[in-house]
N, C-alpha and C. Protein backbone atom coordinates (compact mmCIF):
# COMPACT_ATOMS: atom_id res chain seq x y z
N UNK A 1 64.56 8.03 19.05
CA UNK A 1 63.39 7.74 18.24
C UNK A 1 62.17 8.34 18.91
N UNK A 2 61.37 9.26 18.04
CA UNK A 2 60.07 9.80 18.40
C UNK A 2 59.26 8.90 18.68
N UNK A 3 58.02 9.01 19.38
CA UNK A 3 56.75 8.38 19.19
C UNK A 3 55.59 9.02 19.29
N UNK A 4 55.03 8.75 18.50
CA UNK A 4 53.82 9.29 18.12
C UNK A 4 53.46 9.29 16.25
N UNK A 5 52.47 10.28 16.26
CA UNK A 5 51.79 10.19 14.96
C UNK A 5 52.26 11.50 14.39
N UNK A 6 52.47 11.37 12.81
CA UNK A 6 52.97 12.99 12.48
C UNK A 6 51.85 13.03 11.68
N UNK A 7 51.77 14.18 11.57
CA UNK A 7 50.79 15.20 10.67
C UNK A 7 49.47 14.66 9.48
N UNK A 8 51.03 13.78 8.86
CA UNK A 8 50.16 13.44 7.17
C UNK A 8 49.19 11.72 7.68
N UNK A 9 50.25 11.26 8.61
CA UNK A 9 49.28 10.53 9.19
C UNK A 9 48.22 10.12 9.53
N UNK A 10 47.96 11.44 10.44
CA UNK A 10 46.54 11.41 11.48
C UNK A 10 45.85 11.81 9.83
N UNK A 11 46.46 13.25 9.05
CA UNK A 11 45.27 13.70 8.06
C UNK A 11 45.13 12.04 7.19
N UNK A 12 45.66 11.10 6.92
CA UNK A 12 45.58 9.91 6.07
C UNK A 12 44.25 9.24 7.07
N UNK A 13 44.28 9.41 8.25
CA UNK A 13 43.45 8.37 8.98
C UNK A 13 42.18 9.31 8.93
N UNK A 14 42.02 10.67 9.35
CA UNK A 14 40.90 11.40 9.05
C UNK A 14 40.59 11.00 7.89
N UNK A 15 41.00 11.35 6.56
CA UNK A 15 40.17 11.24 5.35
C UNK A 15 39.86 9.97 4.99
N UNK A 16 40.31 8.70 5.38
CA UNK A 16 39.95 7.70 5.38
C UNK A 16 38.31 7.46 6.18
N UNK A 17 38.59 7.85 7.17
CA UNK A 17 37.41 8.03 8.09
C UNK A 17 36.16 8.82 7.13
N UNK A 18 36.05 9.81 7.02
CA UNK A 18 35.66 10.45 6.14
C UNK A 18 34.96 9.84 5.05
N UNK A 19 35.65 9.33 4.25
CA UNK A 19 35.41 8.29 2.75
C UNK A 19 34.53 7.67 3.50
N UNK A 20 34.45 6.60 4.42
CA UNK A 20 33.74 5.73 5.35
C UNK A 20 32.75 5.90 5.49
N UNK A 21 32.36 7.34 6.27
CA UNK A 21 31.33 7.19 6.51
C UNK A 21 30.37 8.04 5.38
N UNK A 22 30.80 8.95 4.63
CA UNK A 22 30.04 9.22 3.33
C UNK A 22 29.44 7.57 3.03
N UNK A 23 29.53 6.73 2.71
CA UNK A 23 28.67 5.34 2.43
C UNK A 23 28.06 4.96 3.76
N UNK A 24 28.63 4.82 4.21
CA UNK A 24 28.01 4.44 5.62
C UNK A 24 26.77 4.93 6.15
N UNK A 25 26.20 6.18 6.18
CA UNK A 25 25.49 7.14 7.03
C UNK A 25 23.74 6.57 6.01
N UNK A 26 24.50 6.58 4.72
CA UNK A 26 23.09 6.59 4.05
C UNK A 26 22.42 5.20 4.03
N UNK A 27 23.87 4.40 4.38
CA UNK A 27 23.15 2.77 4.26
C UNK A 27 22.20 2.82 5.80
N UNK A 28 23.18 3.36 6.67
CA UNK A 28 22.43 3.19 7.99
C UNK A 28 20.98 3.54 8.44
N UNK A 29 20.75 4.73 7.47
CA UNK A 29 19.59 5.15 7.41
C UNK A 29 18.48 4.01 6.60
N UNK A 30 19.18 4.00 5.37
CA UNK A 30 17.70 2.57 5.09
C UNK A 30 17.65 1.05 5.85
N UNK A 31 18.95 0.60 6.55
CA UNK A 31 19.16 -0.18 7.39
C UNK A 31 17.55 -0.04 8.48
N UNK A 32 17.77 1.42 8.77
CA UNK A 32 16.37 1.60 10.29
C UNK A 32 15.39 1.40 9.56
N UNK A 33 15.27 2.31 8.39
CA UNK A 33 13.81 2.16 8.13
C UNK A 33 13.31 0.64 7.69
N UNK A 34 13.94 0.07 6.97
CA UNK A 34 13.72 -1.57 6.65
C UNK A 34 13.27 -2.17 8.10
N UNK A 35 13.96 -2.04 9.47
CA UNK A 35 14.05 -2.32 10.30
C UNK A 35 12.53 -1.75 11.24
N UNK A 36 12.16 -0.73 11.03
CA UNK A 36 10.98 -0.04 11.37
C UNK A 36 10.00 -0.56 10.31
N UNK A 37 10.35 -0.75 9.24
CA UNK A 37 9.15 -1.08 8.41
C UNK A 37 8.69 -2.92 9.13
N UNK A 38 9.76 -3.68 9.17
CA UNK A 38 9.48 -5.34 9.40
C UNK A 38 8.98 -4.76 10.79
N UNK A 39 9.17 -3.77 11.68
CA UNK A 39 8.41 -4.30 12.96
C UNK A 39 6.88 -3.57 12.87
N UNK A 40 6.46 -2.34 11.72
CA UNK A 40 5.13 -2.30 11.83
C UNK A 40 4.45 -3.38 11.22
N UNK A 41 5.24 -4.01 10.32
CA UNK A 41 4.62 -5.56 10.10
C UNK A 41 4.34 -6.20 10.60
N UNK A 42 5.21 -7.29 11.54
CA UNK A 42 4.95 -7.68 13.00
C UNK A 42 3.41 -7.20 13.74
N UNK A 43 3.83 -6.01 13.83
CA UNK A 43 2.87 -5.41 14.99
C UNK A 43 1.27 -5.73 14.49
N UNK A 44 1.61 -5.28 13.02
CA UNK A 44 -0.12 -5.70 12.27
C UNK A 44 -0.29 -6.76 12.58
N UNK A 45 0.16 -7.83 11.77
CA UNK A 45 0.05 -9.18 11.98
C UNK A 45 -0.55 -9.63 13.46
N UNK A 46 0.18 -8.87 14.45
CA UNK A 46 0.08 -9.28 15.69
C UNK A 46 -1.10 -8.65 16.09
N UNK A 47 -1.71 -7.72 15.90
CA UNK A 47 -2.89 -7.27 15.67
C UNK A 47 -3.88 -7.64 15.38
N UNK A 48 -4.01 -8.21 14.24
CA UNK A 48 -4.94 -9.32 13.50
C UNK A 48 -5.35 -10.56 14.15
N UNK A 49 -4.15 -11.10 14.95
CA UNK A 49 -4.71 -12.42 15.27
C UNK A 49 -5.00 -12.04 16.83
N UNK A 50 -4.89 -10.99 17.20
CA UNK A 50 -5.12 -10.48 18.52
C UNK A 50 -6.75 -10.45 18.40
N UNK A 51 -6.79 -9.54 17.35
CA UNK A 51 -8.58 -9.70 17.58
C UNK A 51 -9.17 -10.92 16.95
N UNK A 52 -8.91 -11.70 16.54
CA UNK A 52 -9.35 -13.35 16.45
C UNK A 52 -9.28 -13.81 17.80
N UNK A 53 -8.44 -13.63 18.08
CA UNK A 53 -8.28 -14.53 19.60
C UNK A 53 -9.58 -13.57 20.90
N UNK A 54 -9.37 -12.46 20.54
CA UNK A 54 -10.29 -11.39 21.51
C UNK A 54 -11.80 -11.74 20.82
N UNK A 55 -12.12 -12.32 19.96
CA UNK A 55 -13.05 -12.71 19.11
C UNK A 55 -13.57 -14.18 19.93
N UNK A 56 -12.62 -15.20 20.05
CA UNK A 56 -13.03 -16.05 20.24
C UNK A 56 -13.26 -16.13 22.40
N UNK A 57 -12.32 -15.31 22.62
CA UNK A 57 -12.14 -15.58 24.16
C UNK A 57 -13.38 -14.80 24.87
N UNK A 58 -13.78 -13.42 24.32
CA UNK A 58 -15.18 -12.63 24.66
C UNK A 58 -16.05 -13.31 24.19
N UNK A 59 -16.26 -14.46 23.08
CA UNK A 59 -17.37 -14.78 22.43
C UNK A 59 -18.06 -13.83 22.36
N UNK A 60 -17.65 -12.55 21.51
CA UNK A 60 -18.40 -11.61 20.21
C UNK A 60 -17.59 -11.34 18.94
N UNK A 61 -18.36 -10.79 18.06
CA UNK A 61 -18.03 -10.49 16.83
C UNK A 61 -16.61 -9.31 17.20
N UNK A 62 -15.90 -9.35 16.63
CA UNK A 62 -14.67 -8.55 16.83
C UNK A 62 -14.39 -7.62 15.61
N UNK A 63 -14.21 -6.70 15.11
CA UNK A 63 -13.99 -6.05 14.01
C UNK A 63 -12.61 -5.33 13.54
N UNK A 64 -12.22 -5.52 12.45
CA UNK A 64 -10.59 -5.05 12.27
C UNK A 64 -10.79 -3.49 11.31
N UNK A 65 -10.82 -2.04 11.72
CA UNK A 65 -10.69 -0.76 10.59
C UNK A 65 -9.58 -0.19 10.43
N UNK A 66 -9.28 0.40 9.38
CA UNK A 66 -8.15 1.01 9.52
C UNK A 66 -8.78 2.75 9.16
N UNK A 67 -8.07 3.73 10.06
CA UNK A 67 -8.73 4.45 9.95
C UNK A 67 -8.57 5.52 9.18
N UNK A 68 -9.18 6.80 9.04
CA UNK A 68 -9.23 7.81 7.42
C UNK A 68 -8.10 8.26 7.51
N UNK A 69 -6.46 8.09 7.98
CA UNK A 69 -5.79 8.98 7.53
C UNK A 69 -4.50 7.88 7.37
N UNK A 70 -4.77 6.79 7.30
CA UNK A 70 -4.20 5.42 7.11
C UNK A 70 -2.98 5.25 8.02
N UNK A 71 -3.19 5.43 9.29
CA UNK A 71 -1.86 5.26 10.25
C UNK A 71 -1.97 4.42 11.15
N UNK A 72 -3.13 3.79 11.12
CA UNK A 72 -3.17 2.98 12.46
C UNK A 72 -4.33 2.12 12.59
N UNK A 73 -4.45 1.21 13.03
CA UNK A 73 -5.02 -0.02 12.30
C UNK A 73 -5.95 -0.23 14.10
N UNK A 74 -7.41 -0.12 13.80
CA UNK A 74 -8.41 -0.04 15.21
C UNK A 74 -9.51 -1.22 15.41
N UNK A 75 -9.51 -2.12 15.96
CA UNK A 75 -9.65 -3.08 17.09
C UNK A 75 -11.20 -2.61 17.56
N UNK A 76 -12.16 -3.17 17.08
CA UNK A 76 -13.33 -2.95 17.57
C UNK A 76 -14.27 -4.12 18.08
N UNK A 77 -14.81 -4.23 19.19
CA UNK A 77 -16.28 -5.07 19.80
C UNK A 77 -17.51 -4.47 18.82
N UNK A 78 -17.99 -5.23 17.80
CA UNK A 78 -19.00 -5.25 17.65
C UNK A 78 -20.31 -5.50 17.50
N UNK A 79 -20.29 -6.10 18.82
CA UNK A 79 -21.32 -6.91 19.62
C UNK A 79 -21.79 -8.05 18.51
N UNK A 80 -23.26 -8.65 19.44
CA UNK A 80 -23.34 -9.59 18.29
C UNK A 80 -24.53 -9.45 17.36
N UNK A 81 -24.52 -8.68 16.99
CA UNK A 81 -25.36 -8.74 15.12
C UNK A 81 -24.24 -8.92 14.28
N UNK A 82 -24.55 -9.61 13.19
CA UNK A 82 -24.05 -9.77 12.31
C UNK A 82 -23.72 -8.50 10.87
N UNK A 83 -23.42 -7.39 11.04
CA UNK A 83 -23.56 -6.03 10.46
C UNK A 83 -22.42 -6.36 9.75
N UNK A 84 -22.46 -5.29 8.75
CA UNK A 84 -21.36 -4.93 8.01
C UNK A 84 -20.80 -4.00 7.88
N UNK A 85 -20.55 -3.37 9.25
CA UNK A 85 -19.78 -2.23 9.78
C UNK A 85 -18.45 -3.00 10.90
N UNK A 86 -17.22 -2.54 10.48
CA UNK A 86 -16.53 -3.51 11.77
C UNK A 86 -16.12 -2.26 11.92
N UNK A 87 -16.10 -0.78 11.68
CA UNK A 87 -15.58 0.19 12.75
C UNK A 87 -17.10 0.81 13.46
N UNK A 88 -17.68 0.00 13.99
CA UNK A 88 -18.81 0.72 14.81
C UNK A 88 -18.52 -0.65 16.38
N UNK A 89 -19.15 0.27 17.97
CA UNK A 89 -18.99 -0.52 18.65
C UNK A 89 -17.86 -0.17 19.77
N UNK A 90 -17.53 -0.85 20.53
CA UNK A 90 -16.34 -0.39 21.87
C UNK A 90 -14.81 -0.46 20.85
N UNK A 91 -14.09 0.70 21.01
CA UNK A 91 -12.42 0.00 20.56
C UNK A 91 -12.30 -0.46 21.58
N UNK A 92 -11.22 -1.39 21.24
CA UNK A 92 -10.51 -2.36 22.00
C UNK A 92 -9.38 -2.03 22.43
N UNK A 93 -8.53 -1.92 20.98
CA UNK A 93 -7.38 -1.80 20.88
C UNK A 93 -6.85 -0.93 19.69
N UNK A 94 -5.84 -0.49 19.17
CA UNK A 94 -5.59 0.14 18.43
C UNK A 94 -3.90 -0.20 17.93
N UNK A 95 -3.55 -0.02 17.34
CA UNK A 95 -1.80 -0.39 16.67
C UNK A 95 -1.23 0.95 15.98
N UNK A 96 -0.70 1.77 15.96
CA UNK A 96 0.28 2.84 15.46
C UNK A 96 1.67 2.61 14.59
N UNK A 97 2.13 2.77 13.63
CA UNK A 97 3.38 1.88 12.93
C UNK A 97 4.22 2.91 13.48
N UNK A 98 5.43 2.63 13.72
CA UNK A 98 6.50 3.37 14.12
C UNK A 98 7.50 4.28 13.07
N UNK A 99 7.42 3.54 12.09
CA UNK A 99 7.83 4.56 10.66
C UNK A 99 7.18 5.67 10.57
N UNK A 100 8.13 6.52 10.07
CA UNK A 100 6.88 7.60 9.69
C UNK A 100 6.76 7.24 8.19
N UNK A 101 6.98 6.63 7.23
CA UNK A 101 6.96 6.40 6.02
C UNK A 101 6.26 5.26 5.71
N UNK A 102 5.36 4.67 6.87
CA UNK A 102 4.15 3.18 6.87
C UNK A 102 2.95 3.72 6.87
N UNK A 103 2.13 3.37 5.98
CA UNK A 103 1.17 3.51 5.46
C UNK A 103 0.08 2.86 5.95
N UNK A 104 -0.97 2.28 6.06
CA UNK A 104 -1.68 1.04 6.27
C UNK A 104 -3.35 1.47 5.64
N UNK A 105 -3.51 0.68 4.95
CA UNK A 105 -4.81 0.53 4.23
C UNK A 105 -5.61 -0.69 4.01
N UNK A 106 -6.54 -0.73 3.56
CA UNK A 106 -7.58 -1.73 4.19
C UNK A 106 -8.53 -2.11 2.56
N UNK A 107 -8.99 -3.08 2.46
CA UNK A 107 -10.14 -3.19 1.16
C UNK A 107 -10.85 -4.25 1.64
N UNK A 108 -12.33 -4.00 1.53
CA UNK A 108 -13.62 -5.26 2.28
C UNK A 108 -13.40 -4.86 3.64
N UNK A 109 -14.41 -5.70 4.33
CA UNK A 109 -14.77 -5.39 5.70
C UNK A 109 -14.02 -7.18 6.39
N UNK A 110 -13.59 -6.95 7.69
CA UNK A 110 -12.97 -7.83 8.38
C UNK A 110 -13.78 -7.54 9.39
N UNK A 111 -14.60 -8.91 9.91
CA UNK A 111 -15.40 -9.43 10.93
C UNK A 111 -15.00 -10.80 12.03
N UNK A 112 -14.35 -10.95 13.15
CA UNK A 112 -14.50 -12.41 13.50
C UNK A 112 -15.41 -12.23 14.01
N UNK A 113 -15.98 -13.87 14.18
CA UNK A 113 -17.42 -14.30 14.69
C UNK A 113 -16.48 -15.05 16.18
N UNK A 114 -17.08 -15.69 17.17
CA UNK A 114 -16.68 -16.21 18.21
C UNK A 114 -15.97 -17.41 17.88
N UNK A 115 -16.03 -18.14 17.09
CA UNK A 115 -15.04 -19.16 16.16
C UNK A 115 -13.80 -18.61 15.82
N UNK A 116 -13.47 -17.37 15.47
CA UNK A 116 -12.26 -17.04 15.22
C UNK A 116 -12.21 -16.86 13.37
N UNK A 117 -13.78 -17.04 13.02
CA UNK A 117 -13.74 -17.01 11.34
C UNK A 117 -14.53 -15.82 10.70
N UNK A 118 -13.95 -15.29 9.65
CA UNK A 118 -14.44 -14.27 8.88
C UNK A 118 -16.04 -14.21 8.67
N UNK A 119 -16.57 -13.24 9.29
CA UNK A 119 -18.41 -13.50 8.77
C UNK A 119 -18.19 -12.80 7.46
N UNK A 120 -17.70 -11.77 7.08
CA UNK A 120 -18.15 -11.27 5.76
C UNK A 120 -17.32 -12.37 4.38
N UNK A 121 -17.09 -11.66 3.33
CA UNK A 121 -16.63 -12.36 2.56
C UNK A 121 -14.88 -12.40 2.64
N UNK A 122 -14.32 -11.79 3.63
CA UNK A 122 -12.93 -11.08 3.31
C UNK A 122 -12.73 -9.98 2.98
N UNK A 123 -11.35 -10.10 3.22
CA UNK A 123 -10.82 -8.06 3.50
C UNK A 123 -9.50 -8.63 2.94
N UNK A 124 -8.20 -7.39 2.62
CA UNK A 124 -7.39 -7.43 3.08
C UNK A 124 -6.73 -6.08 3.84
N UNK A 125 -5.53 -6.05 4.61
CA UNK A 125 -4.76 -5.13 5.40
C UNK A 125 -3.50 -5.12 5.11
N UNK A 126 -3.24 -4.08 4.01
CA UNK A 126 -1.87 -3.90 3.11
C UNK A 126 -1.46 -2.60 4.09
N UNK A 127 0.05 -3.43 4.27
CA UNK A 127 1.36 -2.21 5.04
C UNK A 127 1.89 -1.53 4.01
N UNK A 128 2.24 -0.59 3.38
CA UNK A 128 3.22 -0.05 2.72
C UNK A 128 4.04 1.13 2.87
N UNK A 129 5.28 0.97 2.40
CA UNK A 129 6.59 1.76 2.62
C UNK A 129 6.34 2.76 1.43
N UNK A 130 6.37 4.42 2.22
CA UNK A 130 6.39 4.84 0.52
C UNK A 130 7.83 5.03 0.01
N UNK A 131 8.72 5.39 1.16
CA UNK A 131 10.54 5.40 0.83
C UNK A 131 11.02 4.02 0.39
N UNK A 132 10.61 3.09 0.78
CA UNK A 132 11.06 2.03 0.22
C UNK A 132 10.33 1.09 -0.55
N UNK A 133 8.90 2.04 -0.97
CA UNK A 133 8.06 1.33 -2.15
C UNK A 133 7.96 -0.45 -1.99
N UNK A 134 7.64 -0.55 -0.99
CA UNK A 134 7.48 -2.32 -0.83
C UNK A 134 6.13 -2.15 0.07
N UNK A 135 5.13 -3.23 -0.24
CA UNK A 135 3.92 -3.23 0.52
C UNK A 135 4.08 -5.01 1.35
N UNK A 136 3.13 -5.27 1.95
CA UNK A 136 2.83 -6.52 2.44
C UNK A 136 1.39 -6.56 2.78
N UNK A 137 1.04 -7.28 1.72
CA UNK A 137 -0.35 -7.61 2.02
C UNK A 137 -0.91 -8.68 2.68
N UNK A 138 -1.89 -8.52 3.54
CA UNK A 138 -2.79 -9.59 4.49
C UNK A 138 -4.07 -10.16 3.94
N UNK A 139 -4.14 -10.89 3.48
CA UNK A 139 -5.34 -11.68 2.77
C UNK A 139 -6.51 -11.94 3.37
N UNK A 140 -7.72 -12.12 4.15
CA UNK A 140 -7.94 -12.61 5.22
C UNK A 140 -9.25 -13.11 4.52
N UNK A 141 -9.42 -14.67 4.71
CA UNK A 141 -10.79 -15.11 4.32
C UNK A 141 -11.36 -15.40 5.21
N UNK A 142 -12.59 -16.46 4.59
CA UNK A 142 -13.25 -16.80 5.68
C UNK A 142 -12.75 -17.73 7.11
N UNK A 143 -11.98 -18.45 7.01
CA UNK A 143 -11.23 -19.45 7.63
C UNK A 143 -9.67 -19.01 7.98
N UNK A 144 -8.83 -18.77 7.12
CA UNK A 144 -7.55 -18.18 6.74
C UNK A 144 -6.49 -16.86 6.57
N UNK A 145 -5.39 -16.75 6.64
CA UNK A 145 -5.05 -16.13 5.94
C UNK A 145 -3.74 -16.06 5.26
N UNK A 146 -3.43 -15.51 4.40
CA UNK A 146 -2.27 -15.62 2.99
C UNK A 146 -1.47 -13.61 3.68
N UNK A 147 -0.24 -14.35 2.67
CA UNK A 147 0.09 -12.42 2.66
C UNK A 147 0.82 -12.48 1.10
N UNK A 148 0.94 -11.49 1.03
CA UNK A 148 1.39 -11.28 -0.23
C UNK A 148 2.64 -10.15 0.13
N UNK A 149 3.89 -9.99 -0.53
CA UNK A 149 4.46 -9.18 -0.46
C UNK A 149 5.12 -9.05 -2.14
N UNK A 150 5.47 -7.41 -1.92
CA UNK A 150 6.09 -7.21 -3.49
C UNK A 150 6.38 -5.83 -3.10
N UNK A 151 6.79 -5.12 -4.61
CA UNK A 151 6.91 -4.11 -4.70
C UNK A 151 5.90 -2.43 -5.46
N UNK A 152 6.01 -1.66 -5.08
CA UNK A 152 4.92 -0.79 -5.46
C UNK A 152 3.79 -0.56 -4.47
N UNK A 153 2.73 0.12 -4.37
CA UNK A 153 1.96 0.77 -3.66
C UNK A 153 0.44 -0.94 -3.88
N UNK A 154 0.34 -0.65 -2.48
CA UNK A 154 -1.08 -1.86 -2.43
C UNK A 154 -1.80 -1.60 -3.21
């Protein structure tokens, strides 16, 4: 008695293999990006309450911009007048999304005061996927904030 594998075999286990990963390769790919998209989420989020907290611990006005080519979300000191500029002043900090397919955009101006509360009227700071067309929006009032998530462009 032989041992081993004959011919039609191994070719049965190749093309099986094969079949496999034709499905496989493309799920894996939106697998990362889903996976890259929830951590530039994270990272915003974590961003946001970073400069609340850098707001309240410097006792100055802290400012949240996102900047003109929508990739990265900038962390500003803007001393204490009460203005309605929050990208003017020292950066602080800055956030970069790791997708290349994350977006980040901004509407109203986001101010903390040394309390940790919105001086202007509210903003929000919408993430969005353009490959996977899902946004998450950040609400931010005076006191609070909400998110919103769905589908389609912020």
């Amino acid at each position: 008695m032989e041992k081993g594998f004959t011919l039609i075999e191994f070719l049965i286990v190749i093309g099986i293999i094969v079949v496999l990963s034709t499905f496989a390769i493309p799920a894996w790919d939106r697998f990362m990006e889903i996976n890259r998209f929830n951590s530039d989420i994270m990272a915003v989020e974590y961003t946001i309450n970073r400069a609340k907290i850098t707001a309240m611990s410097k006792t100055t006005n802290v400012g949240i911009c996102v900047d003109s080519n929508d990739t990265r979300i900038l962390i500003y000191d803007v001393g204490f007048p009460r203005g309605e500029n929050p990208c003017s002043g020292t950066l602080l900090f800055a956030t970069v999304p790791r997708g290349v397919n994350t977006r980040i955009s901004s509407t109203g101006s986001v101010i903390f005061d040394p309390r940790g509360f919105d001086i202007l009227l509210g903003g929000t700071v919408c993430i969005y996927n353009t490959e996977l067309n899902t946004f998450y929006r950040i609400i931010i009032s005076r006191g609070a904030q909400r998110v919103e998530k769905g589908e389609g462009q912020c």
